[in-house]
PDB file of N, CA and C in Angstrom:
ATOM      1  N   UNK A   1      10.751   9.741   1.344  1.00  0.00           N
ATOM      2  CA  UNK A   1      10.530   8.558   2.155  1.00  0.00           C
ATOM      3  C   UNK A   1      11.762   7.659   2.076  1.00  0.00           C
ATOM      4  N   UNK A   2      11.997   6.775   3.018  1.00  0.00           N
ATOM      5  CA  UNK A   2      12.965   5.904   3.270  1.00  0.00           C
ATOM      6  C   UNK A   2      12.974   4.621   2.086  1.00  0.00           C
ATOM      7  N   UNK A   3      13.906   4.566   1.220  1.00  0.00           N
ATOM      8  CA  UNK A   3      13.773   3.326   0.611  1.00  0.00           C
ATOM      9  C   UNK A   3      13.682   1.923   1.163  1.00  0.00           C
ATOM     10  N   UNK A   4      13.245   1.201   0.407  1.00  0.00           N
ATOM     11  CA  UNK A   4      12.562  -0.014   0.941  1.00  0.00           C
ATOM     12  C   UNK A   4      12.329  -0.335   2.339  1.00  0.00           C
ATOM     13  N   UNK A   5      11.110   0.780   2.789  1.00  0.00           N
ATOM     14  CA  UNK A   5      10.686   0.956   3.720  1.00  0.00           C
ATOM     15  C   UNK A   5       9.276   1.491   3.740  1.00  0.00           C
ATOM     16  N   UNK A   6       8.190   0.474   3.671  1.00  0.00           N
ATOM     17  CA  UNK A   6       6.747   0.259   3.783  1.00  0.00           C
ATOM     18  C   UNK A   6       5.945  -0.246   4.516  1.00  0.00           C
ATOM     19  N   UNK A   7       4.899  -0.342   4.805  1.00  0.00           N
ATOM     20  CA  UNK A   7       3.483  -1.207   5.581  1.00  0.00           C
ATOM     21  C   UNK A   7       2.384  -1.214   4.732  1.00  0.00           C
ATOM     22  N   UNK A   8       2.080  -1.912   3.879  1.00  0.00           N
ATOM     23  CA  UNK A   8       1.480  -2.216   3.241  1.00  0.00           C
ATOM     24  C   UNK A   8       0.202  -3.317   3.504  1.00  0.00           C
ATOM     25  N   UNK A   9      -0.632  -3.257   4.613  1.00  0.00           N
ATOM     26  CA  UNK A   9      -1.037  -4.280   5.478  1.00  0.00           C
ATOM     27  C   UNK A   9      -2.724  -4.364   4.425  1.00  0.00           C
ATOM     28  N   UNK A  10      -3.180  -5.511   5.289  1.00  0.00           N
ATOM     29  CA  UNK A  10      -4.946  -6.220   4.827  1.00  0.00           C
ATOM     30  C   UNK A  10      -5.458  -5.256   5.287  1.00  0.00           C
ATOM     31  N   UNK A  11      -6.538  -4.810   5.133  1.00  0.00           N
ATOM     32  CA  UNK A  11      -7.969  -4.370   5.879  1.00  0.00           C
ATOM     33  C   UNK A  11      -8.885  -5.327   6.721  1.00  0.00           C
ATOM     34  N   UNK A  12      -8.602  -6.355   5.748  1.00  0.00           N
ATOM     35  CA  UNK A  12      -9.552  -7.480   6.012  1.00  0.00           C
ATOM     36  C   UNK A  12      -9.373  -8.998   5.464  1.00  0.00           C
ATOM     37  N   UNK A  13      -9.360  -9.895   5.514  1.00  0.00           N
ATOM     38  CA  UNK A  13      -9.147 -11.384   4.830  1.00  0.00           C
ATOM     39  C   UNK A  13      -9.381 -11.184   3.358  1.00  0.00           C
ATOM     40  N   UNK A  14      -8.671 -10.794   2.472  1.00  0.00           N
ATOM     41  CA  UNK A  14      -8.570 -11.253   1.014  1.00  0.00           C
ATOM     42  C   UNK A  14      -9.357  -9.627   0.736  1.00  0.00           C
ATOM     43  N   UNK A  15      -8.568  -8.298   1.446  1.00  0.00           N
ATOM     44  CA  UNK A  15      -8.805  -7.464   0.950  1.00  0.00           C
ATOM     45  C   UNK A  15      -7.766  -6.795  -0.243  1.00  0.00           C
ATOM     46  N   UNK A  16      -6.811  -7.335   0.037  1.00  0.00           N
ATOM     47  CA  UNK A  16      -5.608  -7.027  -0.952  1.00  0.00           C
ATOM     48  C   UNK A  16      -5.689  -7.917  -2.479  1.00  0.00           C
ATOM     49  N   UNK A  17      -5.389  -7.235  -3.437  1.00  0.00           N
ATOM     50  CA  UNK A  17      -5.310  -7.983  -4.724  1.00  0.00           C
ATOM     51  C   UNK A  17      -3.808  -8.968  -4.895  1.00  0.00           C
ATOM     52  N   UNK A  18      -3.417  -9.777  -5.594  1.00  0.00           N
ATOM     53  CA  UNK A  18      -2.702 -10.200  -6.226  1.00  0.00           C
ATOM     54  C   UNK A  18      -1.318  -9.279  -6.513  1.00  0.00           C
ATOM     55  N   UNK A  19      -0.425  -9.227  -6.128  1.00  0.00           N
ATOM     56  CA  UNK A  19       0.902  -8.189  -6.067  1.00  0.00           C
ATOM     57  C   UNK A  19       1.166  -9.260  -7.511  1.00  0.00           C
ATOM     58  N   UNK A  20       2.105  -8.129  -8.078  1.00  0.00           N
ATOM     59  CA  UNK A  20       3.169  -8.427  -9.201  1.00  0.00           C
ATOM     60  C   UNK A  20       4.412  -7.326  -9.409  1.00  0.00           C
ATOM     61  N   UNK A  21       5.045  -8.407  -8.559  1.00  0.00           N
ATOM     62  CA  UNK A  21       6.578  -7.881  -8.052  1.00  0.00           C
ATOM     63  C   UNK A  21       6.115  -7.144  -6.764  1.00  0.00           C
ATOM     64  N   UNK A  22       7.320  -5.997  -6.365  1.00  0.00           N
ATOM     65  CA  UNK A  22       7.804  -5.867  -4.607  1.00  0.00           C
ATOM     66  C   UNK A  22       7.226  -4.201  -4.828  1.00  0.00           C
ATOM     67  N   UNK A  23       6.732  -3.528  -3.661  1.00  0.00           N
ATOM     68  CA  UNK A  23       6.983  -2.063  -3.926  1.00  0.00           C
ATOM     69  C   UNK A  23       8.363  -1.398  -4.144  1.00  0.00           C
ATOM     70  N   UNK A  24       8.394  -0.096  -4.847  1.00  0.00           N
ATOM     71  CA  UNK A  24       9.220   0.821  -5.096  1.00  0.00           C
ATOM     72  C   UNK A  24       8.759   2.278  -5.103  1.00  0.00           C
ATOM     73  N   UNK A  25       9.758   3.019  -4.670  1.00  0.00           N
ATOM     74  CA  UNK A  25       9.400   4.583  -4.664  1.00  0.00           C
ATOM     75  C   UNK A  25       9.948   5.246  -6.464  1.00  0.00           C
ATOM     76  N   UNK A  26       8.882   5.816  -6.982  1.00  0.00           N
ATOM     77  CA  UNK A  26       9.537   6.465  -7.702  1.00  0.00           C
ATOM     78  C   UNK A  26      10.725   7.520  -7.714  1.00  0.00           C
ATOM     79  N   UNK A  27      11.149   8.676  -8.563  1.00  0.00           N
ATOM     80  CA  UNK A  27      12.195   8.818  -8.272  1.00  0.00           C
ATOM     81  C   UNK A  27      12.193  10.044  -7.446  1.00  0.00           C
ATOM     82  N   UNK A  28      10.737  10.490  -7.438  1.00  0.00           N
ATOM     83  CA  UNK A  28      10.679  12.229  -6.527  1.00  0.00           C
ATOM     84  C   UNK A  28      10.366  11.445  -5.152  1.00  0.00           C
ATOM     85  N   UNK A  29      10.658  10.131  -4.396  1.00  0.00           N
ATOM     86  CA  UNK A  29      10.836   9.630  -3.000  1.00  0.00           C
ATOM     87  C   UNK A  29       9.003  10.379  -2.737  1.00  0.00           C
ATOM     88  N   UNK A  30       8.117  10.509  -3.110  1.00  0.00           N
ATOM     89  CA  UNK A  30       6.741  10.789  -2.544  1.00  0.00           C
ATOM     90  C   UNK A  30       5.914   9.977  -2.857  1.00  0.00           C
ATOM     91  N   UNK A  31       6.202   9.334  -4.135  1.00  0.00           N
ATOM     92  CA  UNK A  31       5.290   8.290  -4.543  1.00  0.00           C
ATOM     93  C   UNK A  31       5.697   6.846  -4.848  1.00  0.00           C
ATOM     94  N   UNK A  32       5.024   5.998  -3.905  1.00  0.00           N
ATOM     95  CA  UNK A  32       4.907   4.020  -4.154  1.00  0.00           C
ATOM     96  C   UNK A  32       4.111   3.919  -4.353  1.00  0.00           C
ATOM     97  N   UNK A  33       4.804   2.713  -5.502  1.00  0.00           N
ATOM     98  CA  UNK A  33       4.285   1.740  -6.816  1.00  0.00           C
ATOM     99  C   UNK A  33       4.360   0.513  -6.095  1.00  0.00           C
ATOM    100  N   UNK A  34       3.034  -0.340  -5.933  1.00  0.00           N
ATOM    101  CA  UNK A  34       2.713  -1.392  -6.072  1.00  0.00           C
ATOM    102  C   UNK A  34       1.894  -2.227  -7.287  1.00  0.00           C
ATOM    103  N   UNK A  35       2.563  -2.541  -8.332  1.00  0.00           N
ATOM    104  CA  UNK A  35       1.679  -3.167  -9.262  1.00  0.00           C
ATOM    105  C   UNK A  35       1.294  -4.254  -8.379  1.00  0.00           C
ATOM    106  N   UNK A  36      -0.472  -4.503  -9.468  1.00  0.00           N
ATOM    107  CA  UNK A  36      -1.055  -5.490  -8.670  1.00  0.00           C
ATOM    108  C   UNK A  36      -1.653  -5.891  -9.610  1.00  0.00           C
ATOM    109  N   UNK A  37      -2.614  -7.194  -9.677  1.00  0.00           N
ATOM    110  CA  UNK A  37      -3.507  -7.691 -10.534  1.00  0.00           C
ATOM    111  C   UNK A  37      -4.529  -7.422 -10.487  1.00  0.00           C
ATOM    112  N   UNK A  38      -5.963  -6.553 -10.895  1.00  0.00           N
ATOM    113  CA  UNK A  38      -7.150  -6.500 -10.025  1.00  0.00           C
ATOM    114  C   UNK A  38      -8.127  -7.280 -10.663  1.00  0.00           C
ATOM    115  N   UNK A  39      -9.054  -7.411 -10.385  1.00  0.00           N
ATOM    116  CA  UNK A  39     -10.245  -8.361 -10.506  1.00  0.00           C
ATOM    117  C   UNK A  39     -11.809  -7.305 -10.626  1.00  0.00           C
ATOM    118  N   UNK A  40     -11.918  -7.879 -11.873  1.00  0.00           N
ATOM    119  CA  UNK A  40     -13.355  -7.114 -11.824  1.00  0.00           C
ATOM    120  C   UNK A  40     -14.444  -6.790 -10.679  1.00  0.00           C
ATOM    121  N   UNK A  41     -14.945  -5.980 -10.508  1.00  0.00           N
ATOM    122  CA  UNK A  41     -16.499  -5.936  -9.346  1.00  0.00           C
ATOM    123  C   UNK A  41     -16.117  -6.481  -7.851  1.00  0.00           C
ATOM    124  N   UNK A  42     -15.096  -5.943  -7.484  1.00  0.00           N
ATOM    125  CA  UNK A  42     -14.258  -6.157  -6.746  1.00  0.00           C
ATOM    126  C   UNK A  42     -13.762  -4.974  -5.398  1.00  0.00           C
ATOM    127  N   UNK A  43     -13.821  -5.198  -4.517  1.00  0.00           N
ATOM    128  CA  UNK A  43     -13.894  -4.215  -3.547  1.00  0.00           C
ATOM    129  C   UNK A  43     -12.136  -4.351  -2.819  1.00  0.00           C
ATOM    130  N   UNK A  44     -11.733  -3.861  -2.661  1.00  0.00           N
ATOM    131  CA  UNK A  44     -10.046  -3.376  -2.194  1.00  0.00           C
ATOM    132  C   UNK A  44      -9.648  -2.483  -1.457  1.00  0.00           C
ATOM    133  N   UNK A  45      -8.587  -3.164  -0.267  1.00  0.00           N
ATOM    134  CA  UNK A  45      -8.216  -1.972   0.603  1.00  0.00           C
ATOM    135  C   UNK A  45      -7.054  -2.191   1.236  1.00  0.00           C
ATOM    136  N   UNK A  46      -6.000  -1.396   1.486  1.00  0.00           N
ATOM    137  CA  UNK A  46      -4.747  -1.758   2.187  1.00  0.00           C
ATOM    138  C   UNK A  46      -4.742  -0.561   3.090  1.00  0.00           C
ATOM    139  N   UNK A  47      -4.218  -0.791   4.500  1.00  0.00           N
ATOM    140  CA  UNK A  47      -3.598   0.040   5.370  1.00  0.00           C
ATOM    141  C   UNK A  47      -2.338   0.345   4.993  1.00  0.00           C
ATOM    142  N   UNK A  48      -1.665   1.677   4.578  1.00  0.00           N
ATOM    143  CA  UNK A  48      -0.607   2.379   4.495  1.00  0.00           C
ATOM    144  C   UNK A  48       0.431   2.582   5.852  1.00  0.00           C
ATOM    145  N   UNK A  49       0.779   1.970   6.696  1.00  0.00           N
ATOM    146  CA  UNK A  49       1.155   1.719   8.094  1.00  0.00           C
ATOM    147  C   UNK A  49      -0.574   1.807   8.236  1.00  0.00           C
ATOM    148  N   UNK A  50      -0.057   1.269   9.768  1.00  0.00           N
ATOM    149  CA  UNK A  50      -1.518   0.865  10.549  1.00  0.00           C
ATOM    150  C   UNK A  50      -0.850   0.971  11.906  1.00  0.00           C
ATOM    151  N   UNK A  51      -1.903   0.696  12.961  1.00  0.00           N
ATOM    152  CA  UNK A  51      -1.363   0.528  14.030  1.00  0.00           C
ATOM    153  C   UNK A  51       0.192  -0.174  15.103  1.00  0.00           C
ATOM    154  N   UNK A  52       0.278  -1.459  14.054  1.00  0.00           N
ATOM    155  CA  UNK A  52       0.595  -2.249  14.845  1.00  0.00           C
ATOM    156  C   UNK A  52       2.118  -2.147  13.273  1.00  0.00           C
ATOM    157  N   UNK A  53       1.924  -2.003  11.955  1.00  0.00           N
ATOM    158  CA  UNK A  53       2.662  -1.809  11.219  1.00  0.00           C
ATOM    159  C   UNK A  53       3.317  -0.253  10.811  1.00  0.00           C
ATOM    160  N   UNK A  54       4.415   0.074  11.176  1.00  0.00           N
ATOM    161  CA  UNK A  54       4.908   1.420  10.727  1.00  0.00           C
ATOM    162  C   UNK A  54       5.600   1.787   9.869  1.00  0.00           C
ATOM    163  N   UNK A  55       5.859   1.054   9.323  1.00  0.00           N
ATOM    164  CA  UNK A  55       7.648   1.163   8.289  1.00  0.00           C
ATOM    165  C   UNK A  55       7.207   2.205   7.303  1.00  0.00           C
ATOM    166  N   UNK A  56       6.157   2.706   6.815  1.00  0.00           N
ATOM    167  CA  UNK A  56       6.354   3.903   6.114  1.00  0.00           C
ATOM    168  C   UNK A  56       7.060   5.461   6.785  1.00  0.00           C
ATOM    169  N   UNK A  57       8.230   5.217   6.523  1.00  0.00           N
ATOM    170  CA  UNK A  57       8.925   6.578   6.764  1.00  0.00           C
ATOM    171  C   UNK A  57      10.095   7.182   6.300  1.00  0.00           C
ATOM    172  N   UNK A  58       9.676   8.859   6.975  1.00  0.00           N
ATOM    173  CA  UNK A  58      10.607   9.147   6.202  1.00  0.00           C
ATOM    174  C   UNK A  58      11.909   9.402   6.546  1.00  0.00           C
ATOM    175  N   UNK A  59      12.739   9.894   5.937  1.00  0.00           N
ATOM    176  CA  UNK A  59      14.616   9.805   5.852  1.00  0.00           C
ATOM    177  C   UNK A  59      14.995   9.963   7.549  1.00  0.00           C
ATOM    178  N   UNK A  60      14.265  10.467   8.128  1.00  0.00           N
ATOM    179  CA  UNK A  60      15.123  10.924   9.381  1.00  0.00           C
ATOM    180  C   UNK A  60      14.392  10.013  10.576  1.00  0.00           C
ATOM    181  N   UNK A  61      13.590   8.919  10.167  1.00  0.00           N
ATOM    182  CA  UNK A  61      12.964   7.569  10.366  1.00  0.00           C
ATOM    183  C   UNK A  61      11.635   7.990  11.362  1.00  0.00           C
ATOM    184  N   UNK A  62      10.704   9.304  10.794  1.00  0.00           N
ATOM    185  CA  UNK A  62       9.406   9.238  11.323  1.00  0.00           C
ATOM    186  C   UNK A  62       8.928   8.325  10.690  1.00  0.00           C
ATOM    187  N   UNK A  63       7.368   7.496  11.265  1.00  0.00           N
ATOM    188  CA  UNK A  63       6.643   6.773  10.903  1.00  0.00           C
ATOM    189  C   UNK A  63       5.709   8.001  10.216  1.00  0.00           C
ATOM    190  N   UNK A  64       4.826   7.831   8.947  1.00  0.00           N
ATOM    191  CA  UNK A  64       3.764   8.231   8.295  1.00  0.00           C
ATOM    192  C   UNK A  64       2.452   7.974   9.278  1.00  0.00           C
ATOM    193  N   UNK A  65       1.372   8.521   9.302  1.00  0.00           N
ATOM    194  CA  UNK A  65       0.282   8.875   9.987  1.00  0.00           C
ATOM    195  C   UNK A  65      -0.501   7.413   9.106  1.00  0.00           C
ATOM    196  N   UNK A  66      -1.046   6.264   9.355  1.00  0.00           N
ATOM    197  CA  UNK A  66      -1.759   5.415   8.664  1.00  0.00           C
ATOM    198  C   UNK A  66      -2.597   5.958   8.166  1.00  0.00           C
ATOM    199  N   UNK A  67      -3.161   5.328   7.017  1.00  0.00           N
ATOM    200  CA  UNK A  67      -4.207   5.734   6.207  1.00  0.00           C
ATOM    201  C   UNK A  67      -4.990   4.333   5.440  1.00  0.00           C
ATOM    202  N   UNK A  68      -6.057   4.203   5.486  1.00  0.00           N
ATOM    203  CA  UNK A  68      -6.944   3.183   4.760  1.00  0.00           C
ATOM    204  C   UNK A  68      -7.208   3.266   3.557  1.00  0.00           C
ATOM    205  N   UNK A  69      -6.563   3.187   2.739  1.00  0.00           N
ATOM    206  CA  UNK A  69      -7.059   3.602   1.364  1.00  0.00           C
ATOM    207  C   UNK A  69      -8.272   2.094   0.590  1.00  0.00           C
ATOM    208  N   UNK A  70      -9.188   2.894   0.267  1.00  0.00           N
ATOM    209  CA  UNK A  70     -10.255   1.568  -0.047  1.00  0.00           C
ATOM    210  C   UNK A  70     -10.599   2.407  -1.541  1.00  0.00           C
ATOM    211  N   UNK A  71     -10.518   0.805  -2.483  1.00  0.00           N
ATOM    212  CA  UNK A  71     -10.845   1.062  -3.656  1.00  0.00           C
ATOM    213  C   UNK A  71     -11.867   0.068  -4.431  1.00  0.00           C
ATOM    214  N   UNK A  72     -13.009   0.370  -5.294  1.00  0.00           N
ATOM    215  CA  UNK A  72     -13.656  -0.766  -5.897  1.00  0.00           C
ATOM    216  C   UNK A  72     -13.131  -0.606  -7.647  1.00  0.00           C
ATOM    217  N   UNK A  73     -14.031  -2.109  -8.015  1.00  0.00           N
ATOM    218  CA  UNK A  73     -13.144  -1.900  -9.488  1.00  0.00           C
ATOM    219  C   UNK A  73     -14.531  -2.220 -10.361  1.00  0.00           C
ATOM    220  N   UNK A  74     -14.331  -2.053 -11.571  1.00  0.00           N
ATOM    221  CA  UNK A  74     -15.842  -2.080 -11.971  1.00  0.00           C
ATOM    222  C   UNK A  74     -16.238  -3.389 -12.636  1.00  0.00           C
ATOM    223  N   UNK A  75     -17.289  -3.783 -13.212  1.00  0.00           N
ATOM    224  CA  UNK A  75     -17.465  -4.946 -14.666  1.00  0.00           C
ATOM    225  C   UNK A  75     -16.710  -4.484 -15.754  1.00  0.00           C
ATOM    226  N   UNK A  76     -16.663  -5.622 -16.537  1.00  0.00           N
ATOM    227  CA  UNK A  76     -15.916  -5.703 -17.359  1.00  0.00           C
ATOM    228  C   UNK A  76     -17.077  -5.080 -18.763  1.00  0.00           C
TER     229      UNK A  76
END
């Protein structure tokens, strides 16, 4: 994938957690790291490009196919 080149979008109003620091690709370029803060009992989701956002791509500047990734978190 293209360095510092992401879409990292909401699902929904206050579906995203708390970021700590910027994304980065590790070093095999397949996998981004977004540390984040999460919150207990807590429901989470970011669009990976989306419609209207594309910047995930790769070296020869395709856009990535969006994807919804939705995650919950448990009690403490």
């Amino acid at each position: 994938m293209a360095d510092n080149s992401w879409s990292w979008s909401t699902a929904w109003q206050g579906s995203t957690p708390e970021t700590l620091g910027k994304p980065k690709y590790e070093a095999d370029r397949k996998t981004c790291v977004l540390k984040v803060k999460l919150e207990p009992n807590n429901t989470y989701a970011y669009w990976l490009n989306s419609e209207k956002f594309k910047n995930f791509k790769d070296r020869q500047g395709h856009s990535a196919v969006p994807y919804l990734l939705v995650f919950q978190t448990k009690n403490k």
